[in-house]
Structures are given as structure tokens and as C-alpha cells.
C-alpha atoms as a PDB file:
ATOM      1  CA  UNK A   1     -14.365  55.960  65.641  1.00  0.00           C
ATOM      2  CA  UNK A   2     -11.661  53.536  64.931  1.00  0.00           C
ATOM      3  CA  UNK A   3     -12.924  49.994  66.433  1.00  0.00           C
ATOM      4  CA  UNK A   4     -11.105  46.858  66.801  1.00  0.00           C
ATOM      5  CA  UNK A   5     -13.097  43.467  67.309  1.00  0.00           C
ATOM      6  CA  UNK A   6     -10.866  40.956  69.010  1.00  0.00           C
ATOM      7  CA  UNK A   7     -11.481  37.346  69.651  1.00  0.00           C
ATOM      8  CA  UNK A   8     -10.044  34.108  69.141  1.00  0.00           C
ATOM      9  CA  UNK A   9     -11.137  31.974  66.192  1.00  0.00           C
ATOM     10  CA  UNK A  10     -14.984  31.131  66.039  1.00  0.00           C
ATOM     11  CA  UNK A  11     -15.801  33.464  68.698  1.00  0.00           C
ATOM     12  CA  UNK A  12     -18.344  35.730  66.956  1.00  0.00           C
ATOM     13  CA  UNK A  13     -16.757  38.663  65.374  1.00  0.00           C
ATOM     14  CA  UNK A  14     -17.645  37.770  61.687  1.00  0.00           C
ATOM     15  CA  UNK A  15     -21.225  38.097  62.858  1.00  0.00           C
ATOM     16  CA  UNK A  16     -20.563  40.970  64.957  1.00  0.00           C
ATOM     17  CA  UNK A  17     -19.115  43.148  62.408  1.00  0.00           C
ATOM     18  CA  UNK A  18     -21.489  41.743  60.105  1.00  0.00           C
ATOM     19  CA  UNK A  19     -24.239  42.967  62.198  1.00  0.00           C
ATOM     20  CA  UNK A  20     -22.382  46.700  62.824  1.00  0.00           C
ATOM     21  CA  UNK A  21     -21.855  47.195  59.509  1.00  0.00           C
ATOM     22  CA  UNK A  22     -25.658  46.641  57.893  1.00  0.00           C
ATOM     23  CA  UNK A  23     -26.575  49.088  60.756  1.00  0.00           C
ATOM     24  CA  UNK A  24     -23.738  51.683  60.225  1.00  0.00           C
ATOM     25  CA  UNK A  25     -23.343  51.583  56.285  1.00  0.00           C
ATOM     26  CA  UNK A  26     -20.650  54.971  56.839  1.00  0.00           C
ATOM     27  CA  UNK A  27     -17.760  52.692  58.319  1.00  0.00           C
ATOM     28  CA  UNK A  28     -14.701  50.959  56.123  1.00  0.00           C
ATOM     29  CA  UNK A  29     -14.460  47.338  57.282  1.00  0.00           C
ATOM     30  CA  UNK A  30     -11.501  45.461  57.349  1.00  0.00           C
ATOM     31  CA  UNK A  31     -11.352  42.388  56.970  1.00  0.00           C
ATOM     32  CA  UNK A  32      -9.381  39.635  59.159  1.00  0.00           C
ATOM     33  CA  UNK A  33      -5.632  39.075  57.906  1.00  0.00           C
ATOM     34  CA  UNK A  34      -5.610  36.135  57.594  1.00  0.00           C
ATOM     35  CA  UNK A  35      -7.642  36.599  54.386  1.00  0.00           C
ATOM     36  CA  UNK A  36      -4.870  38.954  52.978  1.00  0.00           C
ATOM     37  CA  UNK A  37      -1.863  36.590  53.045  1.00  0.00           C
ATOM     38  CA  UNK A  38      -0.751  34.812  49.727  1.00  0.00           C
ATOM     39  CA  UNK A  39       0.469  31.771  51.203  1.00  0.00           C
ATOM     40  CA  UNK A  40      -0.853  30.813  54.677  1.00  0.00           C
ATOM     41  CA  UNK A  41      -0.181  27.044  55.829  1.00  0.00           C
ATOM     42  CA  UNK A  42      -2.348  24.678  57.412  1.00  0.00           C
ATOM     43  CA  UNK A  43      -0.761  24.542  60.754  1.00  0.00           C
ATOM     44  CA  UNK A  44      -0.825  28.245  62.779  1.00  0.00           C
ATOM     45  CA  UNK A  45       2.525  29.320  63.721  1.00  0.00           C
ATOM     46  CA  UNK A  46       5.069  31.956  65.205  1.00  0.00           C
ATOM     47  CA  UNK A  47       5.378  33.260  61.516  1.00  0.00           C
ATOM     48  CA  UNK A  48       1.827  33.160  60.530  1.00  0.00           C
ATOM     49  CA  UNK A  49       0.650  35.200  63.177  1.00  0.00           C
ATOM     50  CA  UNK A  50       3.542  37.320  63.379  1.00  0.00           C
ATOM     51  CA  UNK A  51       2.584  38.062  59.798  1.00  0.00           C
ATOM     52  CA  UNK A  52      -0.955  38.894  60.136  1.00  0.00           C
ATOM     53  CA  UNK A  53      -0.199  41.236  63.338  1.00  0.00           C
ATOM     54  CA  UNK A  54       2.097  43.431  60.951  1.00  0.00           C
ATOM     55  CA  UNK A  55      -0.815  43.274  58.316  1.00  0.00           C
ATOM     56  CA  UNK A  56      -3.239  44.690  61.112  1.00  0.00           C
ATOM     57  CA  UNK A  57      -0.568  47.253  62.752  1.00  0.00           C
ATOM     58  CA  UNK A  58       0.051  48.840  58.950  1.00  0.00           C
ATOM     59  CA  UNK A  59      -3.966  48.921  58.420  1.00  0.00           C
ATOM     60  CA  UNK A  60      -4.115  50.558  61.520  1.00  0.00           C
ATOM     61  CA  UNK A  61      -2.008  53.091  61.585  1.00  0.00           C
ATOM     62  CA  UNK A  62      -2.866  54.553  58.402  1.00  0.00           C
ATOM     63  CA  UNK A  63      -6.324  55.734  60.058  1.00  0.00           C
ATOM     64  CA  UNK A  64      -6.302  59.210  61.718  1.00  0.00           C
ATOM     65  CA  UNK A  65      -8.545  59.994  64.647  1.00  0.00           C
ATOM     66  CA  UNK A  66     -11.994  60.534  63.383  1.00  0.00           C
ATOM     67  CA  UNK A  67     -12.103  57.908  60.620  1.00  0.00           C
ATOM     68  CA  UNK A  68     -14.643  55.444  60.806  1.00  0.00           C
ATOM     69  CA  UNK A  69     -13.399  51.894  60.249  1.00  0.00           C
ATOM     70  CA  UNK A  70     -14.393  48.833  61.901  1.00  0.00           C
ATOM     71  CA  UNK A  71     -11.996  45.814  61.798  1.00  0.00           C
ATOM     72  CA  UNK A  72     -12.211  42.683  62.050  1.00  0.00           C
ATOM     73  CA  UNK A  73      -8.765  41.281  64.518  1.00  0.00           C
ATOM     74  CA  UNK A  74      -6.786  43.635  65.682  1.00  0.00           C
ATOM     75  CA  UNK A  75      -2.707  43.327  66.844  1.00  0.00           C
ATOM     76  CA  UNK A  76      -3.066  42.671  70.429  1.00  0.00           C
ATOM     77  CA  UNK A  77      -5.319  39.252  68.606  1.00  0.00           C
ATOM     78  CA  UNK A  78      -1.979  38.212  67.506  1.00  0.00           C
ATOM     79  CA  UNK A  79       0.148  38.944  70.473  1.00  0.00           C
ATOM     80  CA  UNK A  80      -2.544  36.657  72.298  1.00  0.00           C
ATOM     81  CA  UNK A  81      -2.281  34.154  69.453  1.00  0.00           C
ATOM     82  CA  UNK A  82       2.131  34.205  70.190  1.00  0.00           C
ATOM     83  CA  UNK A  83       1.473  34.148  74.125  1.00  0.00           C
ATOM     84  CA  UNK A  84      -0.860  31.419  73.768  1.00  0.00           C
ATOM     85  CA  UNK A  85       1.395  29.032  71.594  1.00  0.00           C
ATOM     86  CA  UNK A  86       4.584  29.863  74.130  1.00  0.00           C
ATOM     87  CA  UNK A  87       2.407  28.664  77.018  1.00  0.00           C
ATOM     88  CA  UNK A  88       1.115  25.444  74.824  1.00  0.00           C
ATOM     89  CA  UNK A  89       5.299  24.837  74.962  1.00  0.00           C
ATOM     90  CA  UNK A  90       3.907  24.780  70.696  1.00  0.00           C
ATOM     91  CA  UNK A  91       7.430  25.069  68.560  1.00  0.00           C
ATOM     92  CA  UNK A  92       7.462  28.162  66.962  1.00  0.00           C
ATOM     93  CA  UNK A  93      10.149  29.762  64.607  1.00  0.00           C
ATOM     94  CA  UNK A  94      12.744  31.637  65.803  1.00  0.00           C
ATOM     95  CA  UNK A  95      13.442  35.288  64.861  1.00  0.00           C
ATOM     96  CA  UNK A  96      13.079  37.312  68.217  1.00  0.00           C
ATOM     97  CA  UNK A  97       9.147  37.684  67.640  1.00  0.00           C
ATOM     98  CA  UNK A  98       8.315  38.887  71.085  1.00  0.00           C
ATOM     99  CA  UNK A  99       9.941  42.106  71.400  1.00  0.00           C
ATOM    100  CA  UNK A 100       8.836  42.874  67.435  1.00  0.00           C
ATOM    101  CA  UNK A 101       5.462  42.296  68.539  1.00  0.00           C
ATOM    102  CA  UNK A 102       5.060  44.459  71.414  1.00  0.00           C
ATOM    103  CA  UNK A 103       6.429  47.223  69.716  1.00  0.00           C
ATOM    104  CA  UNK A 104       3.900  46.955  66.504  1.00  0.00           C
ATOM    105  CA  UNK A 105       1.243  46.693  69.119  1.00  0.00           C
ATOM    106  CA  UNK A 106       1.701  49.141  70.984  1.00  0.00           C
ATOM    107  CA  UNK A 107       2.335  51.409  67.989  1.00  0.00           C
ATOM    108  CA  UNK A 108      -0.874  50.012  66.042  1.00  0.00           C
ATOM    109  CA  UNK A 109      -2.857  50.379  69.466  1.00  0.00           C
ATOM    110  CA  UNK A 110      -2.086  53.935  69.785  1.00  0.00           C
ATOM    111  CA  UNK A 111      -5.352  54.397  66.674  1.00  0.00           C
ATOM    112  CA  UNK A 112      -7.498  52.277  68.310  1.00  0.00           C
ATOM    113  CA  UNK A 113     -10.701  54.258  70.340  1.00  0.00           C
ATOM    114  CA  UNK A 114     -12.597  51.258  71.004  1.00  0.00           C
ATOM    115  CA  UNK A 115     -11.176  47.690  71.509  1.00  0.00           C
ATOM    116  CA  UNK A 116     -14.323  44.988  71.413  1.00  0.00           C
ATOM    117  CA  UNK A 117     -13.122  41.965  73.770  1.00  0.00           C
ATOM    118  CA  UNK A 118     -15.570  38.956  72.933  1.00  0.00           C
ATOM    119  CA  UNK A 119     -14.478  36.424  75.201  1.00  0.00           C
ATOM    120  CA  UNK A 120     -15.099  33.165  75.006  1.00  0.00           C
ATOM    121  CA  UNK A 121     -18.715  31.679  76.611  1.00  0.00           C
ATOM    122  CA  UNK A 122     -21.923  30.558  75.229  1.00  0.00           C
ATOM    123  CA  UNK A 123     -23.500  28.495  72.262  1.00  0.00           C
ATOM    124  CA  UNK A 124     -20.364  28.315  70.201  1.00  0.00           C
ATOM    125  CA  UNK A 125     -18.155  25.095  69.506  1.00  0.00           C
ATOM    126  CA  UNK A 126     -15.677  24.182  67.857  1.00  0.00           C
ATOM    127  CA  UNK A 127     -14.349  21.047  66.194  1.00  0.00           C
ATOM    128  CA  UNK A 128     -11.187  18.977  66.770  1.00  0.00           C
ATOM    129  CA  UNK A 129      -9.569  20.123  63.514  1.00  0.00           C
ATOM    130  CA  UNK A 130      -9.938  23.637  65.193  1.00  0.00           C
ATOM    131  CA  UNK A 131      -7.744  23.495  67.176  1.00  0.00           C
ATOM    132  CA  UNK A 132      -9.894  24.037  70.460  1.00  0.00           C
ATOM    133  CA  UNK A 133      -6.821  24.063  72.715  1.00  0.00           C
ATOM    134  CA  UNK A 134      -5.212  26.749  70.873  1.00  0.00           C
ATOM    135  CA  UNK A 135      -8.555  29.062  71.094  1.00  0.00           C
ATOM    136  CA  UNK A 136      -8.830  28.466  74.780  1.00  0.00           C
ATOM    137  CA  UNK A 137      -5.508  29.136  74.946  1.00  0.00           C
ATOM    138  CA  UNK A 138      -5.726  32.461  72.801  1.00  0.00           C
ATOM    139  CA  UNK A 139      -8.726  33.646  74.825  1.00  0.00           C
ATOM    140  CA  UNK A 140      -6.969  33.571  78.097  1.00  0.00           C
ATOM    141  CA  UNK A 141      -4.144  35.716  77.191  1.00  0.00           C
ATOM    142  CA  UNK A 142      -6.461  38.125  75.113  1.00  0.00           C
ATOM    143  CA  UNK A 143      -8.599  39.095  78.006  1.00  0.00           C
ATOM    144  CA  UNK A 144      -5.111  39.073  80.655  1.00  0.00           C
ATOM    145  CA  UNK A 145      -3.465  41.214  77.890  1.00  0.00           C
ATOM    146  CA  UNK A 146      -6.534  43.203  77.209  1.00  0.00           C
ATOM    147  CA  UNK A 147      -5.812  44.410  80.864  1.00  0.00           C
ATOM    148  CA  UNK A 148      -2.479  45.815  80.445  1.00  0.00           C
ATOM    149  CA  UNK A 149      -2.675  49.970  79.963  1.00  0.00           C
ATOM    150  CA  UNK A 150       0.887  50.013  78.448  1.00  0.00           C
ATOM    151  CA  UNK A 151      -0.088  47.868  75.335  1.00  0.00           C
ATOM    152  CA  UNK A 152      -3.304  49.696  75.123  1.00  0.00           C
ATOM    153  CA  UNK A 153      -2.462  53.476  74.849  1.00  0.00           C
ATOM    154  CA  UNK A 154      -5.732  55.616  75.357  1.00  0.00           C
ATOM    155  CA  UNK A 155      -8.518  53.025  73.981  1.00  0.00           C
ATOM    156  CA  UNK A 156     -11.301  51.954  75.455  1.00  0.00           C
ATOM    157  CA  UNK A 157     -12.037  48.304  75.891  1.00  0.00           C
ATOM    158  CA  UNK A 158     -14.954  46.449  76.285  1.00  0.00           C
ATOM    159  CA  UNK A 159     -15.902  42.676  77.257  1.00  0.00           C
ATOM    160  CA  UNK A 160     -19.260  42.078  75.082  1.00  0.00           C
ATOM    161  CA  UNK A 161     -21.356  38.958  75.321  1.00  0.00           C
ATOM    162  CA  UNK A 162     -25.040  37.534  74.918  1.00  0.00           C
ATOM    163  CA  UNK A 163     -26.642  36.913  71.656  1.00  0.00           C
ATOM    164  CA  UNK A 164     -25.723  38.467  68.447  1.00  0.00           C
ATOM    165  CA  UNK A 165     -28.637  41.236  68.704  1.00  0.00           C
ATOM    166  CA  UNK A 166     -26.793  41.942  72.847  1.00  0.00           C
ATOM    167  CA  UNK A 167     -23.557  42.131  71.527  1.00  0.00           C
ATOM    168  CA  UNK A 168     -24.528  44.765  69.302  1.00  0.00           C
ATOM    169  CA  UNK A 169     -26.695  46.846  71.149  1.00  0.00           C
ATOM    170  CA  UNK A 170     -23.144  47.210  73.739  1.00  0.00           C
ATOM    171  CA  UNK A 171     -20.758  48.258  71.379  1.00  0.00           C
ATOM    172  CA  UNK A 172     -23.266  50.962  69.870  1.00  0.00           C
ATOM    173  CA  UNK A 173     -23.351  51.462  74.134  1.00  0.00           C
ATOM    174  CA  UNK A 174     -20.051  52.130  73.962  1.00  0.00           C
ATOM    175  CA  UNK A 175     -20.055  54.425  71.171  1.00  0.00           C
ATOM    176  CA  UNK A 176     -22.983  56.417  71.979  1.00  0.00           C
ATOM    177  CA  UNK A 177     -20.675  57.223  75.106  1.00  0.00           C
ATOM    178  CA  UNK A 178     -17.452  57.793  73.776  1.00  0.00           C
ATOM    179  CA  UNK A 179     -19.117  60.130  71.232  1.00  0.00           C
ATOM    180  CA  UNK A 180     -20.449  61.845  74.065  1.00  0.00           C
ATOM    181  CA  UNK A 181     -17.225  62.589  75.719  1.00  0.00           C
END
């Protein structure tokens, strides 16, 4: 089962996969991109998250159906990070990012069984230096993006909230079922 946790920044998917992966020792974890780039500025950008969504779409892709990985931000993460700083009018840089970035989804989300949506709600806040604009932001155009079939190919999505013990109990839900298919 190839799973992707997606959420914007501090939403809970640290603690999530965390949580998934002292209870299912057998899956590869991967880790978010951003912790795989040399140089990474300060200030999010066009670039930086253009960057990290071609670090996830290569991870990805090099899973076959049947693998068991588990990772931590997935592509369509970064197309919601883009979409959110175009509708912030944030200045981005220039390079013709959109149409590169719908393609690497797309491609990337074609090895994805189960996409884990944790939207934004409860207990968890953030502080100025956060950027909370930017995560609201984010969060709205992950969960309208998370509801377009053409970026998705044939994975399964699903929205997963409560407490950390909740949130895990669905997505073992969700695998239990798909399994069962």
C-alpha cells in the first residue's frame, strides 16, 4: 500500500506517520522534502515548493504497486502550496511552474493507493512566524484539489480528523478496506 499523508504545515502528519509507523514496523517512511533540500531559504516560495514537489514525484514513482511505503507530503501538498501563494497575489518566481506541476502530479499520483487529507480543525496553532495565512491558505486548495479525479488517477482519498489515536484508527479503516477489495 503506497500512502501519502497530506496537510499543510503543523497540521498533524509528523504525529500521524509517527503513530502508523510504531504500529506497522513493515512500511519505508519517507520523510517530508523539505528535509532533503541542501539549501532551503527562510521565506517559502514558487521555487522552494516547486522543488520539493519534484523531490516527492521522483520518490514516488520509483514504488511499484504492492510496496509498502508511507510518506510524509505528497505532490498534490505542493501544488496546494503554488495555488495557495497565487491566490495570496504572494510574488513568486517565474519559470512556467503551473503547467510543470500538474504534469509531475499527476504522473507521481498515478502510485498513490491511499491519499490521507488532514484538514485543518482542532487543538492545533500556529505562531505568527508561521506563516498562518499561508497554511489556511494551503489547506483550502488541498482539500478543493483533493477533489479533482484528473489529478488523482485511481487513489483513494480520505479526510481524517479527531485525536491522534482517531486519526489512526481511520487510515488503518481505510486500509483494512482497500486490502479487502
Amino acid at each position: 500500500m503506497r500512502i501519502v499523508v497530506s496537510g499543510t504545515h503543523a497540521s498533524g502528519k509528523s504525529t500521524l506517520i509517527g503513530d502508523f509507523s510504531a504500529a506497522h514496523p513493515g512500511y519505508e517512511v519517507l520523510s517530508d522534502p523539505y528535509e532533503l533540500l541542501d539549501e532551503a531559504g527562510d521565506e517559502p516560495d514558487a521555487g522552494l515548493f516547486l522543488a520539493q514537489l519534484g523531490i516527492s514525484a521522483r520518490r514516488l514513482t520509483a514504488f511499484e504497486q504492492g510496496a509498502k511505503v508511507i510518506a510524509e507530503r505528497g505532490p498534490l501538498d505542493f501544488l496546494a502550496y503554488l495555488t495557495a501563494l497565487d491566490e495570496l497575489g504572494r510574488v513568486s518566481r517565474p519559470g512556467g511552474h503551473p503547467a510543470r506541476a500538474l504534469d509531475l502530479t499527476v504522473a507521481a499520483m498515478a502510485h498513490v493507493d491511499l491519499l490521507v487529507i488532514l484538514p485543518l480543525g482542532g487543538d492545533i496553532r500556529v505562531p505568527a512566524d508561521e506563516d498562518p495565512q499561508l497554511r489556511e491558505a494551503m489547506d483550502g486548495a488541498l482539500l478543493e484539489l483533493s477533489d479533482d479525479p484528473d489529478l488523482l488517477g485511481d487513489a483513494t482519498v480520505i479526510e481524517v480528523t479527531g485525536a491522534p489515536t482517531a486519526r489512526l484508527a481511520q487510515v488503518e479503516a481505510a486500509i483494512a478496506d482497500l486490502d479487502g477489495r
